[in-house]
Protein backbone atom coordinates (compact mmCIF):
# COMPACT_ATOMS: atom_id res chain seq x y z
CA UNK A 1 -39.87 -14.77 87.68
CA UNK A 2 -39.09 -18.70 88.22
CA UNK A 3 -42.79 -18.93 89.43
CA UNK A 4 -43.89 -17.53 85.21
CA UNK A 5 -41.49 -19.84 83.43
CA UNK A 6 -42.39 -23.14 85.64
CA UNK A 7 -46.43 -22.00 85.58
CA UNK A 8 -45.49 -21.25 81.78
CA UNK A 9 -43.78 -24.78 81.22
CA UNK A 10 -47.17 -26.06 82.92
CA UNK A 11 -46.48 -26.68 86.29
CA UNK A 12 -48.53 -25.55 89.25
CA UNK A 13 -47.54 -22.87 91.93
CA UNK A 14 -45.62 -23.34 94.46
CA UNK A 15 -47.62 -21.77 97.37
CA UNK A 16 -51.49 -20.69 97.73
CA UNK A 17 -52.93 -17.67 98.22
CA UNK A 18 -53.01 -18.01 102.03
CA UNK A 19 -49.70 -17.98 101.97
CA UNK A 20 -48.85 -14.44 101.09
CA UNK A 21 -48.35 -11.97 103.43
CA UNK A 22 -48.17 -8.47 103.18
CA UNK A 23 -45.75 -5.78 104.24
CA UNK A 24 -45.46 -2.44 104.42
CA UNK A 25 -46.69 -0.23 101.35
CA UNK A 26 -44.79 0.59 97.73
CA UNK A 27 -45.56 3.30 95.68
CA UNK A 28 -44.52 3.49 91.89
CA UNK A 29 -43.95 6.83 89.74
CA UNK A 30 -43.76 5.70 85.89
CA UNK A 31 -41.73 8.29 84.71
CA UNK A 32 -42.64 8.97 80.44
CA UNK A 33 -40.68 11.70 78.12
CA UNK A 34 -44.10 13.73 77.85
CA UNK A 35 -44.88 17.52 78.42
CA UNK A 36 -47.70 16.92 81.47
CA UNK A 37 -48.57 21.22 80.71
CA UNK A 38 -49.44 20.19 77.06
CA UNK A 39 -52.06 16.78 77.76
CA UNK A 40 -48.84 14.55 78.04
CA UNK A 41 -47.76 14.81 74.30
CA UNK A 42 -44.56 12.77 73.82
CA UNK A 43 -41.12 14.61 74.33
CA UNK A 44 -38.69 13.09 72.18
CA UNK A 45 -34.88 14.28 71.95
CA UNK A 46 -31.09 13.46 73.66
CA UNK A 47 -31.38 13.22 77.34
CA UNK A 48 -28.42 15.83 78.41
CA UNK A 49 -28.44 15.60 81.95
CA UNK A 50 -29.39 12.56 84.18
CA UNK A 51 -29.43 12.22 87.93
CA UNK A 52 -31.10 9.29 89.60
CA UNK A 53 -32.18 9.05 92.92
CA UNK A 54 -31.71 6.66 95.36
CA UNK A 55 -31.52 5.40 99.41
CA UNK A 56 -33.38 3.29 101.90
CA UNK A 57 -36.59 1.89 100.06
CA UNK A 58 -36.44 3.53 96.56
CA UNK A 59 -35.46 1.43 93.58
CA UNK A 60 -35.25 3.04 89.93
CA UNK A 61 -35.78 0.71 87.01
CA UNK A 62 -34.64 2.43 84.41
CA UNK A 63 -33.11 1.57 80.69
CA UNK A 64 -31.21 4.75 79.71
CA UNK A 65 -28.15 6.60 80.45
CA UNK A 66 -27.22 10.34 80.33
CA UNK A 67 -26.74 10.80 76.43
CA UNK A 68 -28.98 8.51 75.11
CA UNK A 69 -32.04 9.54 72.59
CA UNK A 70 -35.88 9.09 73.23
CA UNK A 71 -37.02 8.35 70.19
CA UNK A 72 -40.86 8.91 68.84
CA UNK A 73 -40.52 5.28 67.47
CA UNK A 74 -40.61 4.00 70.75
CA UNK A 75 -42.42 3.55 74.08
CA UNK A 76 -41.28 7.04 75.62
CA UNK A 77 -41.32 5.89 78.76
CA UNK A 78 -38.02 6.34 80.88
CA UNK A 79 -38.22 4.51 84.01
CA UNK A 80 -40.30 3.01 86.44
CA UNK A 81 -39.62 4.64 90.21
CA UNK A 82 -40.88 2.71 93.29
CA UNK A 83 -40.72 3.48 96.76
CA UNK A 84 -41.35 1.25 99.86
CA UNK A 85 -42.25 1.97 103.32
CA UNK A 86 -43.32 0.42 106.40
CA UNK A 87 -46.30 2.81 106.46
CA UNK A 88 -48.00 4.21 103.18
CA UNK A 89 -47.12 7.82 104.91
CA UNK A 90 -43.43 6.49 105.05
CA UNK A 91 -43.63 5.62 101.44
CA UNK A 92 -45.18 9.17 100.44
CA UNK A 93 -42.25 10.72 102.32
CA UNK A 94 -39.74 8.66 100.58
CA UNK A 95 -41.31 9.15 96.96
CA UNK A 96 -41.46 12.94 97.27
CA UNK A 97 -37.30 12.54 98.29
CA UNK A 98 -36.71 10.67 95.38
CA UNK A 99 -39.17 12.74 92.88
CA UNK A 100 -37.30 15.94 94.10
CA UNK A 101 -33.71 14.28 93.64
CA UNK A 102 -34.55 12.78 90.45
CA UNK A 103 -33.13 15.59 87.35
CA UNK A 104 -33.49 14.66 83.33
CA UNK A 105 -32.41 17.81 81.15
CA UNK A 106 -33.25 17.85 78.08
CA UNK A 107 -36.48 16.56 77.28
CA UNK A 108 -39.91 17.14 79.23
CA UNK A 109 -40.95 14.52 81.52
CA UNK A 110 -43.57 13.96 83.71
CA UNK A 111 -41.15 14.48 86.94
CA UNK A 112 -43.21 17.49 88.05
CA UNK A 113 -46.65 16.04 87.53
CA UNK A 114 -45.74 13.03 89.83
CA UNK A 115 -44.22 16.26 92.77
CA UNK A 116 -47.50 17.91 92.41
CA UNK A 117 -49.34 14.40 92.87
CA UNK A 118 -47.83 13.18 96.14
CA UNK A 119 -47.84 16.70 98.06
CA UNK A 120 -51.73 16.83 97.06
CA UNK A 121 -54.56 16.53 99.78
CA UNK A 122 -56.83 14.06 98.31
CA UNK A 123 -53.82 11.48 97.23
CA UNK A 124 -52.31 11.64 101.17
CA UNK A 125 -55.59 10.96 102.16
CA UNK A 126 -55.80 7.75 99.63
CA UNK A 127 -59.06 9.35 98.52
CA UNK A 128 -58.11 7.30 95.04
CA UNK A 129 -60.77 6.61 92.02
CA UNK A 130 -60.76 7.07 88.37
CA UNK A 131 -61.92 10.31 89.06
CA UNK A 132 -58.97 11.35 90.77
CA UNK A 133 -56.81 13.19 87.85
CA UNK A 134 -59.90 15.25 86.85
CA UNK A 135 -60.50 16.60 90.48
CA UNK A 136 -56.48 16.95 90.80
CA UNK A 137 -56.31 18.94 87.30
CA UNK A 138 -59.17 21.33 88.60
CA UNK A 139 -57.74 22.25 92.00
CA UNK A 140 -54.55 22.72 89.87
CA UNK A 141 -56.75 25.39 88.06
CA UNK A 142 -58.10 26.86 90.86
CA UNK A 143 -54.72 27.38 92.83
CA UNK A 144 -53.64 29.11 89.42
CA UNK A 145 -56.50 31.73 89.58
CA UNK A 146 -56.05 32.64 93.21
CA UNK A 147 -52.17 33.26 92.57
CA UNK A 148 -51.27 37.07 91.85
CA UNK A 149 -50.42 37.80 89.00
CA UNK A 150 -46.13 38.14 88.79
CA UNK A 151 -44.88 42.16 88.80
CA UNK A 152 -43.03 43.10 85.83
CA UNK A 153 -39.54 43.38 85.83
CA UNK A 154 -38.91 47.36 86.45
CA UNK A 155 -36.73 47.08 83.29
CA UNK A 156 -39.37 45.42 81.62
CA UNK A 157 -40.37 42.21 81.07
CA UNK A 158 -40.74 39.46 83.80
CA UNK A 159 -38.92 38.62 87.19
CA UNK A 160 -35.33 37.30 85.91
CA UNK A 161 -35.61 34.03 87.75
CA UNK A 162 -33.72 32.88 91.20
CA UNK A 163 -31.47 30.35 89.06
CA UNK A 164 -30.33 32.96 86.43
CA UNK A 165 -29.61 35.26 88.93
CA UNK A 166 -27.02 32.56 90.86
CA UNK A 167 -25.74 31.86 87.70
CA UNK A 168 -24.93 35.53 87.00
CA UNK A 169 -23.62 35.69 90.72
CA UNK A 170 -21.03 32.60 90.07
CA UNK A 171 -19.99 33.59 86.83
CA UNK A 172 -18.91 36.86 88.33
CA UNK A 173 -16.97 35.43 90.87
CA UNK A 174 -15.08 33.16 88.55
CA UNK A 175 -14.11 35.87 86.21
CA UNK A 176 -12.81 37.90 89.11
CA UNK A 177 -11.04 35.09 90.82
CA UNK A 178 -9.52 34.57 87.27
CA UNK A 179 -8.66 37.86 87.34
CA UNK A 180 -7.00 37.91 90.26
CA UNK A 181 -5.01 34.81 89.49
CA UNK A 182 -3.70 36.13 86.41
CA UNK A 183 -2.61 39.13 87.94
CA UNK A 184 -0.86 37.47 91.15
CA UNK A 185 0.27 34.33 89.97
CA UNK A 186 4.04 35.49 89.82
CA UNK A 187 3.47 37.47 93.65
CA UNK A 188 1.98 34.56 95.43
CA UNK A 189 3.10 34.97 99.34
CA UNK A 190 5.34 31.57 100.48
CA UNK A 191 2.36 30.50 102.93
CA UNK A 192 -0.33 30.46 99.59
CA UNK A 193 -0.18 27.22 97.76
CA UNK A 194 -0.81 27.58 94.01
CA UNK A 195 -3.23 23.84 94.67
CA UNK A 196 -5.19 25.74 96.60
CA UNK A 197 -6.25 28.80 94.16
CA UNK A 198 -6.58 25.93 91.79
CA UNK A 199 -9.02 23.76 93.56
CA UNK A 200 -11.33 27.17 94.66
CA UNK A 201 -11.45 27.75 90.86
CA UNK A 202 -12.32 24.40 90.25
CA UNK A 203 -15.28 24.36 93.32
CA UNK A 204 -16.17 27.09 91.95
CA UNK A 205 -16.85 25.54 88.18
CA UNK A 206 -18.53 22.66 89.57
CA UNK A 207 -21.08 24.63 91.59
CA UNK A 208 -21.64 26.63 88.53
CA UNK A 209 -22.75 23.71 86.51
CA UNK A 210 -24.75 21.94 89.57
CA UNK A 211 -26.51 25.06 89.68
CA UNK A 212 -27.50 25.04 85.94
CA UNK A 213 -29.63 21.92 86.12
């Protein structure tokens, strides 16, 4: 940055191109508010749930907070996500950490698009050209086809997902450890510590809602 304003206020640089070394290798993820299943159109809306990742090597440059609104007036981009490594395998690794941590509720983003990218073959290899999304979109395809198709539901319907089915699981539990509280809170035995049953209920609340996003 003090190099751009001095070159900018017409002075010359302060080293040569011999000078610059490199080291190691940095990866970048720009991470927009579009739908990557429907040709990246823009995903505007409130951004109700934001985790950011972080750790050795990985820095997040981002200008929004958990609450705020993507507008369609507006560059819909959200962040830009770089990781660094001492090897370019080191910095795959580390991206696909930070990709996986990285949760936006909400809006679409192109999170999954960028977890697709650096698990695939031809990126790991650094087979890269401008012909690279095409021939990454068509394996896509092909993967798709192979798949088998998903057995209905014997109820009907499709496969209640993994996460709906925790969800149910938890909520149980908390209404019958409410339950129980209610019904026992005046016949506690001297050794059980009313702290206690409240803190399980409360563990219990917070894995509900890390579990929802």
């Amino acid at each position: 940055m003090r190099e751009q304003i001095t070159v900018a206020a017409g002075a010359l640089l302060s080293f040569k191109q011999e000078d610059v070394r490199s080291r190691g290798h940095a990866i970048e993820c720009r991470v927009y508010a579009e739908d990557p299943e429907n040709n990246f159109f823009p995903s505007p809306g409130k951004i109700t749930f934001l985790r950011v990742p972080s750790g050795p090597g990985i820095r997040d440059d981002s200008g929004v907070v958990e609450g705020a609104e993507v507008s369609i007036h507006y560059d819909p981009m959200i962040s830009k996500l770089a990781a660094w490594g001492r090897t370019r395998a080191e910095a795959i690794d580390r991206m696909r950490r930070a990709l996986d941590e990285y949760a936006i509720g909400g809006i679409k983003t192109t999170l999954p698009f960028f977890r697709e990218i650096v698990r695939d073959e031809e990126f790991i290899a650094a087979r890269l050209d401008t012909g690279f999304i095409s021939r990454f979109n068509q394996r896509r395809e092909e993967r798709s086809l192979e798949r088998p198709p998903e057995r209905p539901h014997p109820a009907g319907g499709s496969q209640a997902s993994s996460l709906h089915q925790d969800l149910a699981i938890i909520a149980a539990a908390l209404s019958y450890l409410r339950s129980q509280s209610r019904l026992s809170a005046n016949h506690l035995p001297h050794d059980e510590s009313k702290w206690k049953m409240a803190g399980r209920v409360a563990g219990l609340n917070c894995a509900a809602i890390e579990r929802k996003f």
